[in-house]
N, C-alpha and C. Protein backbone atom coordinates (compact mmCIF):
# COMPACT_ATOMS: atom_id res chain seq x y z
N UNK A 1 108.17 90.79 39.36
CA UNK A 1 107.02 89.93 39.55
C UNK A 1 106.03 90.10 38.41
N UNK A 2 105.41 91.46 37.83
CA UNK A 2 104.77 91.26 36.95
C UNK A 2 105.10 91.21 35.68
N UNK A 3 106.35 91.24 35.36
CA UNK A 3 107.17 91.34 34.17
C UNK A 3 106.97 89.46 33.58
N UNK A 4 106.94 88.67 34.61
CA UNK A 4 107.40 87.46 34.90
C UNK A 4 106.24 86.45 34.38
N UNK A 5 105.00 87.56 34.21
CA UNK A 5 103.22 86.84 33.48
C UNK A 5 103.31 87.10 32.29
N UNK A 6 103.65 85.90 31.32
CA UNK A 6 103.44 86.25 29.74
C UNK A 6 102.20 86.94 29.19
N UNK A 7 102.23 87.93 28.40
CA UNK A 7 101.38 89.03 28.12
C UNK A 7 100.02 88.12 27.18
N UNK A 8 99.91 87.11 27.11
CA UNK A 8 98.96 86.41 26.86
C UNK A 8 97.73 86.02 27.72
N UNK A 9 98.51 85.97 29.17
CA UNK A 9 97.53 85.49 30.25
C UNK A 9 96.81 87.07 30.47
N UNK A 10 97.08 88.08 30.48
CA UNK A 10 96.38 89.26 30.67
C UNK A 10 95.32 89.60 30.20
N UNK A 11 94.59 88.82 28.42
CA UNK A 11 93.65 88.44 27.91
C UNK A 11 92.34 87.75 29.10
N UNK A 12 92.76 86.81 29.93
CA UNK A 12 91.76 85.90 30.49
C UNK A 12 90.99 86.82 31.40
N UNK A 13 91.75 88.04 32.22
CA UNK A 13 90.71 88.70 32.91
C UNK A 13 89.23 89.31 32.84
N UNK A 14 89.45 90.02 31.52
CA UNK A 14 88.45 90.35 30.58
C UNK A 14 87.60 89.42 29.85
N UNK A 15 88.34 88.28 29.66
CA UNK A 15 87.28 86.66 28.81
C UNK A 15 86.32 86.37 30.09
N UNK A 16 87.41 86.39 31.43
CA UNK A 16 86.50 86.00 32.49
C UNK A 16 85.15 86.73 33.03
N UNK A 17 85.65 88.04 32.86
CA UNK A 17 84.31 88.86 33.38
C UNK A 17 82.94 89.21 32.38
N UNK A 18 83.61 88.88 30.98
CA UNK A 18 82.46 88.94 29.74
C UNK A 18 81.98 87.12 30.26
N UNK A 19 82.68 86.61 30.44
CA UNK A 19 81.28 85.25 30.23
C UNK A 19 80.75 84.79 31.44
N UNK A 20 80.79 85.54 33.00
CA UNK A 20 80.11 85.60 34.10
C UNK A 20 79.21 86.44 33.67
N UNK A 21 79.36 87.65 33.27
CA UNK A 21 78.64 88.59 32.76
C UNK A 21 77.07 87.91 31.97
N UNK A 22 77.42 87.20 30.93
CA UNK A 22 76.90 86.39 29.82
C UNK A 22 76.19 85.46 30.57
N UNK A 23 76.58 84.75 31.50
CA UNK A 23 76.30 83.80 32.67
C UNK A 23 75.08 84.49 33.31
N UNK A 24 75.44 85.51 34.04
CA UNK A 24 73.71 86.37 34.83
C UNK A 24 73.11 86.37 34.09
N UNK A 25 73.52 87.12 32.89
CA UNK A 25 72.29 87.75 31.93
C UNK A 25 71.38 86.49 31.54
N UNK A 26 71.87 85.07 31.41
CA UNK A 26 71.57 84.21 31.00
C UNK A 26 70.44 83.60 32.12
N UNK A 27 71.12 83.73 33.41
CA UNK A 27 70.55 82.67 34.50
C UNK A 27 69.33 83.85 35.36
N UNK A 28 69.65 85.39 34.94
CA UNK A 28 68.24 86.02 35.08
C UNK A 28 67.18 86.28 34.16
N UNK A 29 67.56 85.63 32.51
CA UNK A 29 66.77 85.84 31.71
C UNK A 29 65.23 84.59 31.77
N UNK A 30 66.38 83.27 32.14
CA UNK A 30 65.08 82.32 32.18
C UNK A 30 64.75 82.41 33.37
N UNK A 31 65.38 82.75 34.27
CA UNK A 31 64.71 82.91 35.99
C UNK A 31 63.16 83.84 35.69
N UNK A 32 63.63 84.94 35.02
CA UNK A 32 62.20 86.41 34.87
C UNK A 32 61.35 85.00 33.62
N UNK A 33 61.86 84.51 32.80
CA UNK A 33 61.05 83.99 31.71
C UNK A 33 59.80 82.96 32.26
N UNK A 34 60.13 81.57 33.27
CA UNK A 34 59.55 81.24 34.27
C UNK A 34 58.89 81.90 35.17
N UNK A 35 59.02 82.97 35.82
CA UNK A 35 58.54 83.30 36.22
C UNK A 35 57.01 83.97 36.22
N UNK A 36 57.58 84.57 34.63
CA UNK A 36 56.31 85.86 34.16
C UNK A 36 55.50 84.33 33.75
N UNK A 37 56.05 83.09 32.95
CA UNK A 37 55.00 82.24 32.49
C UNK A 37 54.10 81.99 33.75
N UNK A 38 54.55 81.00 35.51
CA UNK A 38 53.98 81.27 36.02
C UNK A 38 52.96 81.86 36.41
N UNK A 39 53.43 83.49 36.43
CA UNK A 39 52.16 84.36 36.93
C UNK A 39 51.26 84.90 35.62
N UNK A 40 51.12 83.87 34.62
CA UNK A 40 49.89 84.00 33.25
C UNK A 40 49.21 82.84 34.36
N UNK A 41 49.21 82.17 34.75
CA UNK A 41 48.49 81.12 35.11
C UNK A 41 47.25 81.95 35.83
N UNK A 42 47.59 82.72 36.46
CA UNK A 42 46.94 83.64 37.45
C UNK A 42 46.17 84.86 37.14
N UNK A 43 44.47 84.78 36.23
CA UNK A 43 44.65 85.86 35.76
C UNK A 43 44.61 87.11 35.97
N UNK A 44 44.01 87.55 36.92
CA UNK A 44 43.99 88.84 37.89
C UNK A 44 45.23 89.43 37.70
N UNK A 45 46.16 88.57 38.33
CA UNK A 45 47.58 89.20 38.37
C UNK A 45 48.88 88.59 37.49
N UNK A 46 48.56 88.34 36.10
CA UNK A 46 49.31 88.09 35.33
C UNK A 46 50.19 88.89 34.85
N UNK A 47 50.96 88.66 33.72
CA UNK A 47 52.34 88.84 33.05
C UNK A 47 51.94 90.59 33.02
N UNK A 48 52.32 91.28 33.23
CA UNK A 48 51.93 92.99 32.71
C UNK A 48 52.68 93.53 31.79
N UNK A 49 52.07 94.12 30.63
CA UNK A 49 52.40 94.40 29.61
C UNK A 49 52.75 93.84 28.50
N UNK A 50 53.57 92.54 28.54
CA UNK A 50 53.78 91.94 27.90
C UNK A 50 54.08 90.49 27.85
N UNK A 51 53.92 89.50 26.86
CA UNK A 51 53.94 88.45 27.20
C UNK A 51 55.59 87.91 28.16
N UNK A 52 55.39 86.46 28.52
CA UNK A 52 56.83 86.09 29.18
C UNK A 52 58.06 86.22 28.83
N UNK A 53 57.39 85.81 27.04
CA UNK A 53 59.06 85.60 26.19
C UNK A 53 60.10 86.61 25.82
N UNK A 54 59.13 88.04 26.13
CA UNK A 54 59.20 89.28 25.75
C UNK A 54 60.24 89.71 26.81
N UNK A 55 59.47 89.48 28.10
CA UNK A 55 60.25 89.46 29.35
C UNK A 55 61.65 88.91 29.51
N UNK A 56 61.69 87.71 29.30
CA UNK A 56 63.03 86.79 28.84
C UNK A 56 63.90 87.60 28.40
N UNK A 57 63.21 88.22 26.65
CA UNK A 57 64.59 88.01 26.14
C UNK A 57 65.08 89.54 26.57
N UNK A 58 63.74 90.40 27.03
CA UNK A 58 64.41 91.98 27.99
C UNK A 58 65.25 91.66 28.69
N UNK A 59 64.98 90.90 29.61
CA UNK A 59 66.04 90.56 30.41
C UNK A 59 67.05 89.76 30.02
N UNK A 60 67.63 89.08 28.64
CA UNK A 60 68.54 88.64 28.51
C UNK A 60 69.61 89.84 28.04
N UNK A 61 68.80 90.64 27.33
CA UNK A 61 69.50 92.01 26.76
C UNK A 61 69.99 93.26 27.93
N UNK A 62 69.11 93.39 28.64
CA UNK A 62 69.30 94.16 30.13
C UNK A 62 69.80 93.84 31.11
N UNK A 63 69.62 92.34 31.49
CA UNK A 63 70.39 91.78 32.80
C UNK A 63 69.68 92.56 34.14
N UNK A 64 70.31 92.78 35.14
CA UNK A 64 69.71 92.87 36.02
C UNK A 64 68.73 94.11 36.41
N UNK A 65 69.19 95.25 35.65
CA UNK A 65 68.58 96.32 35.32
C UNK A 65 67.29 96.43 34.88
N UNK A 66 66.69 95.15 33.89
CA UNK A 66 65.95 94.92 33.45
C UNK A 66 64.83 93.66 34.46
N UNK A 67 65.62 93.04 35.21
CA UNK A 67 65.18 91.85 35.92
C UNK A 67 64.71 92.80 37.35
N UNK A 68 65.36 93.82 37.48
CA UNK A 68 64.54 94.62 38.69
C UNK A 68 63.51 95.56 38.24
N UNK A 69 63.19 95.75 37.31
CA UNK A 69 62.35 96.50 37.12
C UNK A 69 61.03 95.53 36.90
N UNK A 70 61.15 94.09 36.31
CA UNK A 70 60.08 93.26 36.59
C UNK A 70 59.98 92.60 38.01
N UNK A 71 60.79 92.59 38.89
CA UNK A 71 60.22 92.57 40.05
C UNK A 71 59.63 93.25 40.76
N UNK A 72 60.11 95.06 40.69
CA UNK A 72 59.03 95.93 40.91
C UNK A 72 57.98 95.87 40.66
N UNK A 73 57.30 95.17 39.20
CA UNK A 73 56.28 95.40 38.57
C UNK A 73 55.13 94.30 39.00
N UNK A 74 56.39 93.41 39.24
CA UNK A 74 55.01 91.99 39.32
C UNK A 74 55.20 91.62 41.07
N UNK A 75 56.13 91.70 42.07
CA UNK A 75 56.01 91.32 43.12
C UNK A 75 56.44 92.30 44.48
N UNK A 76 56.92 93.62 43.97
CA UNK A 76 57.36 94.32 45.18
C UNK A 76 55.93 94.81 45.61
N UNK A 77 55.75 95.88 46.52
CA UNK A 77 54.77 95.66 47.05
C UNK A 77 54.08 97.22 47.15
N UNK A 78 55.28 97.75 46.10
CA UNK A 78 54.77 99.42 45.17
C UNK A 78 53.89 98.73 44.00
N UNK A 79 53.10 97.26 44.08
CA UNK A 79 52.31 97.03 42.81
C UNK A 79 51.06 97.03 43.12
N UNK A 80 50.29 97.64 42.48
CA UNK A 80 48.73 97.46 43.47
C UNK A 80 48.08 96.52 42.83
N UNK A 81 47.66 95.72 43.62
CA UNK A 81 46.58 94.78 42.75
C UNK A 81 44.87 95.13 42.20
């Protein structure tokens, strides 16, 4: 049975999980990027530390690691206002 999968198709598993991968990082980078712009509108409780775009592209480089640590910061409820 597995002899029977040309050793070409064994490539796609790994293509598949790098561009879902590429996919989050992507669809939590402008999710946090919108967001932090949003909360500039607000100034009391605006962007912290750094501007939105900054945020973005952290989180395009970090992914979710990076996208939870700005939710800690700006909406969990360990944030004091």
């Amino acid at each position: 049975m597995l002899n029977s999968i040309p050793i070409e198709w064994y490539a796609f598993g790994p293509l598949i999980l790098f561009a879902s991968n590429g996919l989050i990082h992507l669809l939590f980078g402008v999710a946090v990027y919108f967001d932090a712009r949003s909360q500039d509108k607000y100034p009391p409780t605006g962007s912290i530390f750094v501007k939105p775009i900054i945020w973005g592209i952290a989180t395009l480089v970090g992914g979710v690691f990076v996208a939870a640590v700005y939710w800690l910061m700006h909406h969990s409820t360990l944030r004091k206002v």
